[in-house]
PDB file of N, CA and C in Angstrom:
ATOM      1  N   UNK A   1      55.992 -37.049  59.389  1.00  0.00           N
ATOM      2  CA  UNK A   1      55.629 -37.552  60.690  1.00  0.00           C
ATOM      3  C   UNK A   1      54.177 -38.047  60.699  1.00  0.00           C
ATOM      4  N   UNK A   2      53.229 -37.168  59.767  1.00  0.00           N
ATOM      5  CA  UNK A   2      51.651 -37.699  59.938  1.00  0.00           C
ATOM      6  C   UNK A   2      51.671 -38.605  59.281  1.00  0.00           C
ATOM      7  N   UNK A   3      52.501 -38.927  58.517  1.00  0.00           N
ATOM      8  CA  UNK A   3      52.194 -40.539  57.769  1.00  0.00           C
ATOM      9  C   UNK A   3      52.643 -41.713  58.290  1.00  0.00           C
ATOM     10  N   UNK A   4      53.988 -41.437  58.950  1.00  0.00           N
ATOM     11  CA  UNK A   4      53.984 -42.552  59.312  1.00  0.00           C
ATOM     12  C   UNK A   4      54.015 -43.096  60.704  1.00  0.00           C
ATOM     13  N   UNK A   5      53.293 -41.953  61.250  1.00  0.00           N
ATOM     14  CA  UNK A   5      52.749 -42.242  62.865  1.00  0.00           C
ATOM     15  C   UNK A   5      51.013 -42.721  62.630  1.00  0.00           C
ATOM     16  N   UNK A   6      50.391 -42.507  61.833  1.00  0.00           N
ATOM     17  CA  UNK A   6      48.593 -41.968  61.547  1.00  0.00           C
ATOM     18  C   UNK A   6      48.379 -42.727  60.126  1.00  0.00           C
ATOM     19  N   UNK A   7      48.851 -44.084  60.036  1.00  0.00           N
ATOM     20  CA  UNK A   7      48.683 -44.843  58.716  1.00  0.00           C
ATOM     21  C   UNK A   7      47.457 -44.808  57.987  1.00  0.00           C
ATOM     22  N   UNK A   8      46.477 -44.727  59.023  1.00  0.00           N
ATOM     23  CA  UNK A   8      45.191 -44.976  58.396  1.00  0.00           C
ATOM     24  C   UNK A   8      44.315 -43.951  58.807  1.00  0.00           C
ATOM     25  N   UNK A   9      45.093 -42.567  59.101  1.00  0.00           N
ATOM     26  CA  UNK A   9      43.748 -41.633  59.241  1.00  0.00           C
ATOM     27  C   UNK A   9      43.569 -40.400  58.228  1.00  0.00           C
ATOM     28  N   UNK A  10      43.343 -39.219  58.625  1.00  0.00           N
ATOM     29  CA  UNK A  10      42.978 -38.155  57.162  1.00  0.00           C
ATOM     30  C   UNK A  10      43.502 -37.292  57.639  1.00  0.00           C
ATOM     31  N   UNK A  11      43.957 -35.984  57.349  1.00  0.00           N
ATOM     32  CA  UNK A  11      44.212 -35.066  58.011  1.00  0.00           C
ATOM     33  C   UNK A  11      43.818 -33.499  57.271  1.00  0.00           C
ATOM     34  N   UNK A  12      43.479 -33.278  57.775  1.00  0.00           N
ATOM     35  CA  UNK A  12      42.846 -31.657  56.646  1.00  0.00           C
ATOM     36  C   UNK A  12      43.877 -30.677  57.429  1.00  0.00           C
ATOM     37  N   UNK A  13      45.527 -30.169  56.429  1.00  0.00           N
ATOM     38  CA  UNK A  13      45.918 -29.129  57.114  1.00  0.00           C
ATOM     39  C   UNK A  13      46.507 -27.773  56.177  1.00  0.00           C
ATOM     40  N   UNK A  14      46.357 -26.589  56.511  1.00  0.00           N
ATOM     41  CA  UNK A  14      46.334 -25.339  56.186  1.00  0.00           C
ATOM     42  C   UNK A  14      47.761 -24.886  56.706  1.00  0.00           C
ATOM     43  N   UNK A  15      48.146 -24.925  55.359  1.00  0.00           N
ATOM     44  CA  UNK A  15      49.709 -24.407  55.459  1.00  0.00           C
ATOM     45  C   UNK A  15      50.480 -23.609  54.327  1.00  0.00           C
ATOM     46  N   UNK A  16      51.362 -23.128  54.324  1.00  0.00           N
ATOM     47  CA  UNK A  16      51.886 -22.046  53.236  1.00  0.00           C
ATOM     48  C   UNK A  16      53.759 -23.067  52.960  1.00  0.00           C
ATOM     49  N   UNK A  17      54.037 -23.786  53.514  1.00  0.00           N
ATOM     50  CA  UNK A  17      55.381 -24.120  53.756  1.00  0.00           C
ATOM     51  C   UNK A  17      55.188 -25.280  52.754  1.00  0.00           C
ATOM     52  N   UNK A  18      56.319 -25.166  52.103  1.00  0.00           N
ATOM     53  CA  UNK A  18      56.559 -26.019  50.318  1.00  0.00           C
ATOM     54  C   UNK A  18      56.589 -27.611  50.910  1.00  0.00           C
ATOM     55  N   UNK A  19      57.560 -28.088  52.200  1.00  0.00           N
ATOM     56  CA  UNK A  19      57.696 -29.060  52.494  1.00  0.00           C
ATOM     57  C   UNK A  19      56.234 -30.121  52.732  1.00  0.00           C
ATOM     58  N   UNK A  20      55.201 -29.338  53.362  1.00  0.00           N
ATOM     59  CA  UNK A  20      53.153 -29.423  53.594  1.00  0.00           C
ATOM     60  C   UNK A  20      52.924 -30.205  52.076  1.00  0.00           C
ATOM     61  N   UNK A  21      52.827 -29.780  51.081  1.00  0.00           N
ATOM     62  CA  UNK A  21      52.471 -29.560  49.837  1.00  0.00           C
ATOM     63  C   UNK A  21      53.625 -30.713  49.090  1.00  0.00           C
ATOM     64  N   UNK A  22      54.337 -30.847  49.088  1.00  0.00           N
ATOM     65  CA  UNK A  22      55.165 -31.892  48.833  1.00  0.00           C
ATOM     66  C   UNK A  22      54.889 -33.049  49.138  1.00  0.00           C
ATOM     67  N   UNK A  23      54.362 -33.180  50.453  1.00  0.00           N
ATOM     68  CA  UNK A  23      54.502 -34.654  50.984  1.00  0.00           C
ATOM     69  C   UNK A  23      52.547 -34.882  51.115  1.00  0.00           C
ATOM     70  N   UNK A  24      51.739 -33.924  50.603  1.00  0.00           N
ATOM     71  CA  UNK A  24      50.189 -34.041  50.934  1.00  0.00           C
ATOM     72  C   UNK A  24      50.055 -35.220  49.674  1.00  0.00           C
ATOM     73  N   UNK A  25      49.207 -36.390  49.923  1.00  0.00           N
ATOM     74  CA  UNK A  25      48.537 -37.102  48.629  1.00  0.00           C
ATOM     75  C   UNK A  25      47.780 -36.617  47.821  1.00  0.00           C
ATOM     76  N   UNK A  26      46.742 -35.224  48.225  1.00  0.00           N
ATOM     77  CA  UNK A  26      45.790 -34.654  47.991  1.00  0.00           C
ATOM     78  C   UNK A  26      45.933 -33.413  48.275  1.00  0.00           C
ATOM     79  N   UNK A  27      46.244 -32.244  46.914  1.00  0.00           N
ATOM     80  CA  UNK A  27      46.038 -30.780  47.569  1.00  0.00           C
ATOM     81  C   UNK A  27      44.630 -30.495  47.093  1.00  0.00           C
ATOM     82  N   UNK A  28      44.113 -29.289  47.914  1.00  0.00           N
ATOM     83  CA  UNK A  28      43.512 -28.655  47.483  1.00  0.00           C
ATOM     84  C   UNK A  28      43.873 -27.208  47.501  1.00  0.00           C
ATOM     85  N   UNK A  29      43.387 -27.034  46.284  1.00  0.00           N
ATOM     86  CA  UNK A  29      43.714 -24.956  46.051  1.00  0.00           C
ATOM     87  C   UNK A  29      42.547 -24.550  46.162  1.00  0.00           C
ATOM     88  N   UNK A  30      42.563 -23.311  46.509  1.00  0.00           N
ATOM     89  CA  UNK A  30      41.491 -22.407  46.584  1.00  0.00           C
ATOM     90  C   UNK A  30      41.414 -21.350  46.075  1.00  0.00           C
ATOM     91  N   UNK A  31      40.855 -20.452  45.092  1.00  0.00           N
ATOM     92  CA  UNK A  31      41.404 -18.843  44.389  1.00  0.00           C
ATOM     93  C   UNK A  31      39.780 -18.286  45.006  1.00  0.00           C
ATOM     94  N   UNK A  32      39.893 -16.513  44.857  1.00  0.00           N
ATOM     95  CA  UNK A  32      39.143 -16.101  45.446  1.00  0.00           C
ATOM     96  C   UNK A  32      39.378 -14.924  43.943  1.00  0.00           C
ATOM     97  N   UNK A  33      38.840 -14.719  42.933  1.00  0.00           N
ATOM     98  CA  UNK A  33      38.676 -13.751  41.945  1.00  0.00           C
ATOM     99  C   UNK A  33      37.464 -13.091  41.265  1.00  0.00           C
ATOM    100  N   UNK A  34      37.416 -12.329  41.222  1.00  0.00           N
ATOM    101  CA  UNK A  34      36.291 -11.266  41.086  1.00  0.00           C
ATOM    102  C   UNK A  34      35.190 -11.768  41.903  1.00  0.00           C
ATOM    103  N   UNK A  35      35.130 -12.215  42.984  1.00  0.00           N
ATOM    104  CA  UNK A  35      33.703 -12.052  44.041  1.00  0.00           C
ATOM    105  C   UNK A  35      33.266 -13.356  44.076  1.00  0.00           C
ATOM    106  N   UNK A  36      34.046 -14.445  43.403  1.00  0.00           N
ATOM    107  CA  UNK A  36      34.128 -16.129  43.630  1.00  0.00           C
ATOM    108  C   UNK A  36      34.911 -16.788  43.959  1.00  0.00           C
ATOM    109  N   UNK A  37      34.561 -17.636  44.908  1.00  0.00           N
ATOM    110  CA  UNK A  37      35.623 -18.978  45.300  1.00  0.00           C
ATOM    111  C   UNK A  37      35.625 -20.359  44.632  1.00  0.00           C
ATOM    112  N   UNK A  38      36.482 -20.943  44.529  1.00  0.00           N
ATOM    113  CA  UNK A  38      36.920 -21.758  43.762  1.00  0.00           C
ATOM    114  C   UNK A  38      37.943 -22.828  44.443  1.00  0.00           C
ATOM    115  N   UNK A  39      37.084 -23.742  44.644  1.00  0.00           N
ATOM    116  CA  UNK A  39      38.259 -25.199  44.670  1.00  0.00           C
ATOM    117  C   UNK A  39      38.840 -25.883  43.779  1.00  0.00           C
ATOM    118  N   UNK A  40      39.821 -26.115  44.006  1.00  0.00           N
ATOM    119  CA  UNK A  40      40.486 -26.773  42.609  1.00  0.00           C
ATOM    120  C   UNK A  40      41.044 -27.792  43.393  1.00  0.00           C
ATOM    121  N   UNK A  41      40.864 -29.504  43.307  1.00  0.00           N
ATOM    122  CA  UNK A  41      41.369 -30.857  44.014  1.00  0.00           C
ATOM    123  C   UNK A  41      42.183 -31.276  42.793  1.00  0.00           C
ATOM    124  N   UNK A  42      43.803 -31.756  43.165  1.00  0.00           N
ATOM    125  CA  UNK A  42      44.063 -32.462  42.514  1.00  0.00           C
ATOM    126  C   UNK A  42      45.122 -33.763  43.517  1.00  0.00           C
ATOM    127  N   UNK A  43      45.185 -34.426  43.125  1.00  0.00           N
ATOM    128  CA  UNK A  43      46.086 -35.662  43.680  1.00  0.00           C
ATOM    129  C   UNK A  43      47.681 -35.719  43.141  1.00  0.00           C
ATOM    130  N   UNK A  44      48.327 -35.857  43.804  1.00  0.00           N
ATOM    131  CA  UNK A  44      49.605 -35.902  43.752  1.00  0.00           C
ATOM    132  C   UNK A  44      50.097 -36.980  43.625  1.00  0.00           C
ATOM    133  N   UNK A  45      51.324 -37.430  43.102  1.00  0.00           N
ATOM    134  CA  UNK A  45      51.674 -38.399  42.516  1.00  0.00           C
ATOM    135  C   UNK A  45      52.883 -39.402  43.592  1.00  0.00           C
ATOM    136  N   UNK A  46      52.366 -40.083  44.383  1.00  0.00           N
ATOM    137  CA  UNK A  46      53.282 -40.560  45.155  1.00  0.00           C
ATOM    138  C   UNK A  46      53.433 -42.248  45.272  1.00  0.00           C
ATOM    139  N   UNK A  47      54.900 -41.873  45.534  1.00  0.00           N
ATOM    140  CA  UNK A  47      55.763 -43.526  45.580  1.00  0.00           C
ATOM    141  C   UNK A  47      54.898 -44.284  46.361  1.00  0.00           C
ATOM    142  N   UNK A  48      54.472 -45.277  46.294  1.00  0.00           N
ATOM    143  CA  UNK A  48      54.099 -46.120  47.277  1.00  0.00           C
ATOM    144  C   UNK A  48      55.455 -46.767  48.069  1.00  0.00           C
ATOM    145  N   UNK A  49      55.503 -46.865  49.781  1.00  0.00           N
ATOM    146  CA  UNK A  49      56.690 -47.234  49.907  1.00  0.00           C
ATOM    147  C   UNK A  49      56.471 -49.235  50.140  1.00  0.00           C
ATOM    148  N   UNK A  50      57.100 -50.018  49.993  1.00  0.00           N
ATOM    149  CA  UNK A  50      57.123 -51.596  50.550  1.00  0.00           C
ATOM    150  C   UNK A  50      56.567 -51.923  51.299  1.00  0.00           C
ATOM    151  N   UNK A  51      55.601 -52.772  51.486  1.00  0.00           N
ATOM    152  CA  UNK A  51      54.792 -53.010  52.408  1.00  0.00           C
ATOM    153  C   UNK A  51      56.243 -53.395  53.683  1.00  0.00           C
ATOM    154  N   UNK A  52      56.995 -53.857  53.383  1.00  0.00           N
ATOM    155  CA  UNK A  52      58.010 -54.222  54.550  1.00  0.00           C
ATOM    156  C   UNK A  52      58.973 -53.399  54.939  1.00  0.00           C
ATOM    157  N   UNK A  53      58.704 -51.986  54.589  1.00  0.00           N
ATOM    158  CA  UNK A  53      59.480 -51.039  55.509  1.00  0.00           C
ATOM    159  C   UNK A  53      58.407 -50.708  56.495  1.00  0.00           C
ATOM    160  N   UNK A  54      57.153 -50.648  55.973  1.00  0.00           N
ATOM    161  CA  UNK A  54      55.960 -50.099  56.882  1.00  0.00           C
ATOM    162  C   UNK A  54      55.795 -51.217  57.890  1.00  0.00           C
ATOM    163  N   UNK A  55      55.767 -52.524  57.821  1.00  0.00           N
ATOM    164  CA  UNK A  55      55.755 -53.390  58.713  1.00  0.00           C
ATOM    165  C   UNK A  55      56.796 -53.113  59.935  1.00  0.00           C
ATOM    166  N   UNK A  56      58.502 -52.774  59.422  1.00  0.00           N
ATOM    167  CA  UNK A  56      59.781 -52.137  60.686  1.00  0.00           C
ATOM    168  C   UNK A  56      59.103 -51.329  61.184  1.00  0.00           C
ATOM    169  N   UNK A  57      58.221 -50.449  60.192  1.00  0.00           N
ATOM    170  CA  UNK A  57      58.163 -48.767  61.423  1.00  0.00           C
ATOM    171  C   UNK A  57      57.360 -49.607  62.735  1.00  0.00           C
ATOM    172  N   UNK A  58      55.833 -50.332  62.483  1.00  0.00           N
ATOM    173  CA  UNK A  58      55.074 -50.498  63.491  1.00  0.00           C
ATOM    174  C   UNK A  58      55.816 -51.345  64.582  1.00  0.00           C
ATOM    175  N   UNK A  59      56.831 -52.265  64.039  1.00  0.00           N
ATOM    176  CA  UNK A  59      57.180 -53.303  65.414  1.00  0.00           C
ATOM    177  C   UNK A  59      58.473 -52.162  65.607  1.00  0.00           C
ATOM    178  N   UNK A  60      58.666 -51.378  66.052  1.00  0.00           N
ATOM    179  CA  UNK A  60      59.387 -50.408  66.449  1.00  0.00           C
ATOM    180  C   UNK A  60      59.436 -49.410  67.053  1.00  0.00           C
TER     181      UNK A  60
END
């Protein structure tokens, strides 16, 4: 729904549910071990969809 209502904005969201994490372009992890935190960024690998399905969603 945030993608293809919010084409061009960012969204920073905190979630535990597999479906979140599936569809994010960008996770970030976080570990917390022996008395340090730790980000770990990686990018996810996604389809680009047709520029002309994205054109139906907006006149719609």
């Amino acid at each position: 729904m945030l993608r293809s209502h919010f084409l061009h904005s960012q969204f920073i969201v905190v979630s535990l549910k597999d479906g979140m994490f599936n569809n994010a372009n960008v996770l970030f992890r976080t570990k917390f071990v022996d008395g340090m935190s730790t980000v770990q960024r990686s990018v996810q690998h996604v389809v680009p969809r047709p520029l002309s399905s994205l054109d139906n969603k907006r006149n719609h």
